[in-house]
Protein backbone atom coordinates (compact mmCIF):
# COMPACT_ATOMS: atom_id res chain seq x y z
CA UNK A 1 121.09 -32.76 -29.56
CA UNK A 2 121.05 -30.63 -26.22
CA UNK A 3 121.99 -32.44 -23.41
CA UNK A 4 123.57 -30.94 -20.18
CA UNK A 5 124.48 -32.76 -16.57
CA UNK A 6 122.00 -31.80 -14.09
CA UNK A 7 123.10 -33.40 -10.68
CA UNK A 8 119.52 -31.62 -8.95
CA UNK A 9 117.20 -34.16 -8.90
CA UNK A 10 120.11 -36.76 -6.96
CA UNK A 11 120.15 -34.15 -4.21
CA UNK A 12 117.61 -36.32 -1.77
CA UNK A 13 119.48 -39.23 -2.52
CA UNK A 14 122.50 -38.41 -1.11
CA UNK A 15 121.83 -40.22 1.94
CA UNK A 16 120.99 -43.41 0.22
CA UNK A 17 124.28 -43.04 -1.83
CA UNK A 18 126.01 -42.66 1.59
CA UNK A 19 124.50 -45.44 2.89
CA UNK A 20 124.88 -47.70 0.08
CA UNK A 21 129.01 -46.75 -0.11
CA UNK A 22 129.40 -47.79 3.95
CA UNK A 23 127.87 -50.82 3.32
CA UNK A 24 130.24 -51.34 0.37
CA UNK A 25 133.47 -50.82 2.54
CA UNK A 26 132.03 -52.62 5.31
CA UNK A 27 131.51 -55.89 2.79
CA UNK A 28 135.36 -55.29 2.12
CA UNK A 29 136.67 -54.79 5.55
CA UNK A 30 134.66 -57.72 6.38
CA UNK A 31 135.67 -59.46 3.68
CA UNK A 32 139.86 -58.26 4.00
CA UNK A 33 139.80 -59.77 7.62
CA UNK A 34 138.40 -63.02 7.57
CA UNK A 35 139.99 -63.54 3.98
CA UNK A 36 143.19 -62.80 5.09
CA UNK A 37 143.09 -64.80 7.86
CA UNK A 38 141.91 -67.98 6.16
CA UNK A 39 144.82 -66.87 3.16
CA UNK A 40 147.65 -67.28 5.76
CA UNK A 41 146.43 -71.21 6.83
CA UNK A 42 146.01 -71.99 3.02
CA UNK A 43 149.47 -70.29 2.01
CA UNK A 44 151.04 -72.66 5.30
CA UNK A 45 148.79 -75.77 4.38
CA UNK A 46 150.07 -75.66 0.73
CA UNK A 47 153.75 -75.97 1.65
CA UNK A 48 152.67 -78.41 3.91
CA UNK A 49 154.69 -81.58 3.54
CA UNK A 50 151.15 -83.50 3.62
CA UNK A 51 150.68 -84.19 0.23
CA UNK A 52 146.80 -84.53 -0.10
CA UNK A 53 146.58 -81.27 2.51
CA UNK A 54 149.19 -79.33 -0.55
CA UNK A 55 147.08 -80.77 -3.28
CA UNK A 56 143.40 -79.70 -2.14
CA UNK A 57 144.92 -76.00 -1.27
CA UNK A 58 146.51 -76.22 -4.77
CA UNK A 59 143.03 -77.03 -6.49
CA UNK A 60 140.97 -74.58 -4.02
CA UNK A 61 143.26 -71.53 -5.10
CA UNK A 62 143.28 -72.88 -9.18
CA UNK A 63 139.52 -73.25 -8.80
CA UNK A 64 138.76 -69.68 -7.09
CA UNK A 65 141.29 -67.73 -9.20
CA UNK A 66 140.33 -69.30 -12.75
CA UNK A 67 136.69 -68.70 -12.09
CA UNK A 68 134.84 -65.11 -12.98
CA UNK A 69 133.48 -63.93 -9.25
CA UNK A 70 130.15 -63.00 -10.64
CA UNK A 71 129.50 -67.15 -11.26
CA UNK A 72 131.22 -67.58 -7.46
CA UNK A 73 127.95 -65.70 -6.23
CA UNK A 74 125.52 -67.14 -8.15
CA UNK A 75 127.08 -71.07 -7.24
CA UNK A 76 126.61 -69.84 -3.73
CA UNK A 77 123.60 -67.57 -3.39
CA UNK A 78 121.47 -70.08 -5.91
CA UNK A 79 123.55 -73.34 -4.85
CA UNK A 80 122.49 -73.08 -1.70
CA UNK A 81 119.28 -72.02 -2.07
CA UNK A 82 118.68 -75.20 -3.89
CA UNK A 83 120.04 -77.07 -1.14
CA UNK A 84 117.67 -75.39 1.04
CA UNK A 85 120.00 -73.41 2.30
CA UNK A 86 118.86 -69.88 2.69
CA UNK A 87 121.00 -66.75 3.97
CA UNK A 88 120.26 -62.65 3.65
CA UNK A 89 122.00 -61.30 0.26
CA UNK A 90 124.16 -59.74 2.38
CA UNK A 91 125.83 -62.54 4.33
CA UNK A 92 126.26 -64.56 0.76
CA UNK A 93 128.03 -61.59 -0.86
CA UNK A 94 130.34 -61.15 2.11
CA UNK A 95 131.00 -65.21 2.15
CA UNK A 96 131.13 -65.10 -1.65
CA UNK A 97 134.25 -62.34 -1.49
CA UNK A 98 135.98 -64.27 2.12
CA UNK A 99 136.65 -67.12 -0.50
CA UNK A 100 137.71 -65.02 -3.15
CA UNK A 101 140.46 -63.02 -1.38
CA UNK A 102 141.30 -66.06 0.28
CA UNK A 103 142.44 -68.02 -2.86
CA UNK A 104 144.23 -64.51 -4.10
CA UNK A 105 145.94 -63.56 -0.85
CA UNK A 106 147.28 -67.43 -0.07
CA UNK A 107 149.28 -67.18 -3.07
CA UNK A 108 150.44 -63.62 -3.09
CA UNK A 109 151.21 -64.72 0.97
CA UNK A 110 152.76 -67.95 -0.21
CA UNK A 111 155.07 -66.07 -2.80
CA UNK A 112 156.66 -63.93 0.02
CA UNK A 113 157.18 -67.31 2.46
CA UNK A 114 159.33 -68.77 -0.58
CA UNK A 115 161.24 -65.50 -0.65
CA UNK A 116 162.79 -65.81 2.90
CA UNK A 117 165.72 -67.04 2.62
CA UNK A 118 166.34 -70.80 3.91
CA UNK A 119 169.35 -69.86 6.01
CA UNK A 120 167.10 -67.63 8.41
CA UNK A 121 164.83 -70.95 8.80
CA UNK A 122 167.19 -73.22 9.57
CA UNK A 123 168.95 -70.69 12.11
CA UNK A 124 166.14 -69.92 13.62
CA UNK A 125 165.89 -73.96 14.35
CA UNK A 126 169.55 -74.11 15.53
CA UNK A 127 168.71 -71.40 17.80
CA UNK A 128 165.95 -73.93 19.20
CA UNK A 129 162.88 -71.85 18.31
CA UNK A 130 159.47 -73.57 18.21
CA UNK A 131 157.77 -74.33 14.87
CA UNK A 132 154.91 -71.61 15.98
CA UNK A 133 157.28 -69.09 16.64
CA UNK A 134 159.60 -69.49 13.54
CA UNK A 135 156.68 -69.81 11.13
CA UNK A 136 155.22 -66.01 12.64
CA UNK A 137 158.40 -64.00 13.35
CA UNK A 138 161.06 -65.63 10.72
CA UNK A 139 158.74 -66.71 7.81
CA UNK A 140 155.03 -64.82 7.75
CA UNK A 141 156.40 -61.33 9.28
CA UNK A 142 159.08 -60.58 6.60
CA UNK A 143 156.77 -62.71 4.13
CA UNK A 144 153.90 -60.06 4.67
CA UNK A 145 155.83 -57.00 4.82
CA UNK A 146 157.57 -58.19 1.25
CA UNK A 147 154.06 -58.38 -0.25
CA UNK A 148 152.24 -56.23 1.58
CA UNK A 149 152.02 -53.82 -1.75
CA UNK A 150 150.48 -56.84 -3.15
CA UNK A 151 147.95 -57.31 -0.72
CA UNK A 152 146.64 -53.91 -0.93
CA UNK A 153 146.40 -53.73 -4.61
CA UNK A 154 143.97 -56.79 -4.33
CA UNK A 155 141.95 -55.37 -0.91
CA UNK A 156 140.95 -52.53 -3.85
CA UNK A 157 140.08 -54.88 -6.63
CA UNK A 158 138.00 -56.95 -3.99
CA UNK A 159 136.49 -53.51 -3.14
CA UNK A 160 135.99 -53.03 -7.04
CA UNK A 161 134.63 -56.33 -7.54
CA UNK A 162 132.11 -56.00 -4.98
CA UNK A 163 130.12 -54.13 -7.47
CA UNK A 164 128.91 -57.70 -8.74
CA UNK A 165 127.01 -58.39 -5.39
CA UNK A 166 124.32 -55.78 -7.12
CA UNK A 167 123.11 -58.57 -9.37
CA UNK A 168 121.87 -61.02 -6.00
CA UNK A 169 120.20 -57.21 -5.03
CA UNK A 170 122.77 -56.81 -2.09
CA UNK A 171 122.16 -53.22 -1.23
CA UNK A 172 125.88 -51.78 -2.01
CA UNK A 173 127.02 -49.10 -3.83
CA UNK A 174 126.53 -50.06 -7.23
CA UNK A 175 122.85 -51.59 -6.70
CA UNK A 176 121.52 -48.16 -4.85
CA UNK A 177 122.78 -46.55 -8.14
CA UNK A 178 120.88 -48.98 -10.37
CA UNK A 179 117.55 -48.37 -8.04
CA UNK A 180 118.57 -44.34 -7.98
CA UNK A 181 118.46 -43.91 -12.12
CA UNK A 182 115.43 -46.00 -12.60
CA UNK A 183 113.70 -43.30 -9.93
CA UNK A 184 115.39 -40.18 -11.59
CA UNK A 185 116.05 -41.16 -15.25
CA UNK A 186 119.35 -39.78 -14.80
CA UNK A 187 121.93 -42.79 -15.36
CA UNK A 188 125.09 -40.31 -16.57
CA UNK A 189 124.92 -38.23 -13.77
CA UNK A 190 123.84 -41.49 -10.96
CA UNK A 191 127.31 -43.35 -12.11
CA UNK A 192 129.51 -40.04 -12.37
CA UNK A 193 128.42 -39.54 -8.68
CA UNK A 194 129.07 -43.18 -7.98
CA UNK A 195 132.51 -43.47 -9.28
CA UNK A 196 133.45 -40.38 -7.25
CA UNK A 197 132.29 -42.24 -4.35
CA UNK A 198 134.54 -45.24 -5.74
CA UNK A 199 137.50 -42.99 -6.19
CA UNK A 200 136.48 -41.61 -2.14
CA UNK A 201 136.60 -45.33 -0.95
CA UNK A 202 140.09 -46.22 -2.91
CA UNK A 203 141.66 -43.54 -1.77
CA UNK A 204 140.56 -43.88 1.98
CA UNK A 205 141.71 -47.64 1.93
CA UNK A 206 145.23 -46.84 0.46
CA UNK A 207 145.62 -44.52 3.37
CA UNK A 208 144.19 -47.13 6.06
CA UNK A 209 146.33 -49.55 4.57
CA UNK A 210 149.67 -46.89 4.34
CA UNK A 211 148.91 -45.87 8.10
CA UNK A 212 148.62 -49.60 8.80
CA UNK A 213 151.87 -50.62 6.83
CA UNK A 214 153.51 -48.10 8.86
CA UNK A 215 152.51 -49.10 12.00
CA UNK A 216 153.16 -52.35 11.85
CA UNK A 217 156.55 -52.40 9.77
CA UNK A 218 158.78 -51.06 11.63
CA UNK A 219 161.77 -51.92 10.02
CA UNK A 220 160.32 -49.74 6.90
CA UNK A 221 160.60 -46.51 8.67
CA UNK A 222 164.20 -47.59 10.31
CA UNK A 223 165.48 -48.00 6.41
CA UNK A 224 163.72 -44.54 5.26
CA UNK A 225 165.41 -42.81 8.34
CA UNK A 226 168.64 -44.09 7.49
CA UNK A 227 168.18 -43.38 3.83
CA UNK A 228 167.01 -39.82 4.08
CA UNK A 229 170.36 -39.25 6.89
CA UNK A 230 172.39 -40.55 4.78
CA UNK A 231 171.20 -38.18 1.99
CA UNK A 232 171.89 -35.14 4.24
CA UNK A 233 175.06 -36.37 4.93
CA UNK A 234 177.96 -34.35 3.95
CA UNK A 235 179.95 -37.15 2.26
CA UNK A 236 176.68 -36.89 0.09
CA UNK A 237 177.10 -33.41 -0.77
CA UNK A 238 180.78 -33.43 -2.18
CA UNK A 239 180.88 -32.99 -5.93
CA UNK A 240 181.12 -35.60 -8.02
CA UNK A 241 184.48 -36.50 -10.05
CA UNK A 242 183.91 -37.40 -13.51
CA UNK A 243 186.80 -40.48 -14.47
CA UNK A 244 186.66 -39.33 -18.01
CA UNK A 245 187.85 -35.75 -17.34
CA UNK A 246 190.49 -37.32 -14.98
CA UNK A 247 194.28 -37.24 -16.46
CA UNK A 248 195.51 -40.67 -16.67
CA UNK A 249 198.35 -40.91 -14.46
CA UNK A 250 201.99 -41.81 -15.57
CA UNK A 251 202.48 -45.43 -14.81
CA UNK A 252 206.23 -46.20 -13.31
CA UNK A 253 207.65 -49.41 -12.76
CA UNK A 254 208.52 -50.63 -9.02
CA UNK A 255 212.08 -51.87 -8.85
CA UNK A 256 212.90 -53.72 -5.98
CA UNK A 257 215.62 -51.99 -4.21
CA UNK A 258 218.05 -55.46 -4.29
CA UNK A 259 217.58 -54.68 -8.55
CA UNK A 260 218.94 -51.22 -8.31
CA UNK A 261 221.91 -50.05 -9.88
CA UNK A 262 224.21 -49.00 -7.05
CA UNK A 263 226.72 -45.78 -8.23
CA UNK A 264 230.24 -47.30 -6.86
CA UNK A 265 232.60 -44.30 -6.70
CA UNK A 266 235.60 -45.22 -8.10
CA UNK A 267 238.79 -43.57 -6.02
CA UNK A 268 237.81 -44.91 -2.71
CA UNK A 269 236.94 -48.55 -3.47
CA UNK A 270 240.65 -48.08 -5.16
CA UNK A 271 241.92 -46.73 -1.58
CA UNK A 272 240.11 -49.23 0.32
CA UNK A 273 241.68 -51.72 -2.00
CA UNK A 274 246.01 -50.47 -1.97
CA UNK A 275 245.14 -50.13 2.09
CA UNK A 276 244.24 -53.97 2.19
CA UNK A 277 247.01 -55.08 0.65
């Protein structure tokens, strides 16, 4: 069997690949935003002290996150289709992955709320803070920056998954590649180029989201100055004493001075005693 890669005949498609791979990262940035956004009012609604508000949030994120995405388009391309509700494939991919990541980052964004500690809360109250501000600067700040590895780990897999918009012919990544094989009869060589462009688009939104992270967590690069200072500290430097080559001292008793044997000499206490009487 002779078979060899031959990457010639994708040459004039390069601009459709292009094409198709910004539409694919403007899906997820779309999608990242507005997901987000709606993540942070579920993650508050479910601790909400509103019991039927806490229960639908509950069943919203145990619906969207036990579900495979690939049915969550088709209920909503085809649903509302049927419904006579018609929208470009576009707009119902991009809706399709808002309530996705929404579901996923409410309870990622939840989990860090429940990690701030309750004292911080209820100081913030005796300091006479408003609900508003306590909930952004002493709950969802420290919340997001806890989870914020979290959170970007699941904008790639929402980037990943977007692959599945190919099969309501959205024109992303993954369905130019379909259309680009069928044209050259060269599938091996279409997907190696397409997973390079995957690997491209990974890599470009851990570094948005790094450059991001660092801009907006402050405290982050505080605690890496300090730590990398205190490594080039000279208390740092000393060598280190091992306790097991270390000669156990010699332990002596403390005697209490009013204990101690006091040496009486003998010939004056005599003296003292024939000039007394």
């Amino acid at each position: 069997m002779n078979f060899s890669l031959d990457f010639s005949p994708l040459a004039p498609y390069w601009p459709v690949f292009l094409h198709g791979a910004w539409l694919t990262l403007k899906m997820t940035t779309l999608a990242v935003i507005v997901g987000v956004t709606i993540g942070i009012f579920v993650a508050f609604a479910k601790n909400s002290p509103n019991r039927w508000l806490a229960r639908s949030c509950s069943a919203y994120i145990e619906v969207v996150r036990n579900t495979p995405f690939l049915v969550q388009i088709f209920l909503l391309y085809f649903g509302l289709a049927s419904l006579g509700i018609r929208m470009p494939t576009f707009a119902a991919a991009v809706l399709a992955m808002i309530i996705n990541i929404a579901a996923y980052a409410a309870e990622i964004i939840r989990a860090g709320i429940d990690s701030v500690p309750r004292g911080q809360i209820e100081a913030a109250q005796c300091l006479g803070l408003s609900v508003w501000r306590i909930r952004w600067h002493v709950m969802l700040q420290p919340a997001i920056e806890r989870v914020y590895p979290a959170l970007t780990s699941q904008f790639l897999l929402m980037m990943q998954a977007s692959a599945m918009a190919s099969q309501i012919s959205a024109e992303e990544l993954t369905a130019i590649a379909n259309t680009v094989q069928s044209d050259t009869f060269r599938s091996l060589e279409t997907y190696i180029v397409v997973a390079a462009l995957y690997l491209v688009l990974a890599i470009l939104v851990k570094l948005v989201a790094y450059a991001i992270g660092e801009t907006i967590f402050k405290r982050r690069r505080t605690l890496r100055r300090a730590a990398a200072q205190g490594r080039r500290s000279p208390v740092s430097r000393l060598p280190a004493t091992d306790p097991a080559g270390m000669a156990p001292l010699a332990h002596v008793p403390y005697v209490h001075p009013a204990s101690r044997p006091v040496a009486v000499n003998t010939a004056a206490s005599l003296r003292i005693e024939g000039s007394a009487s």
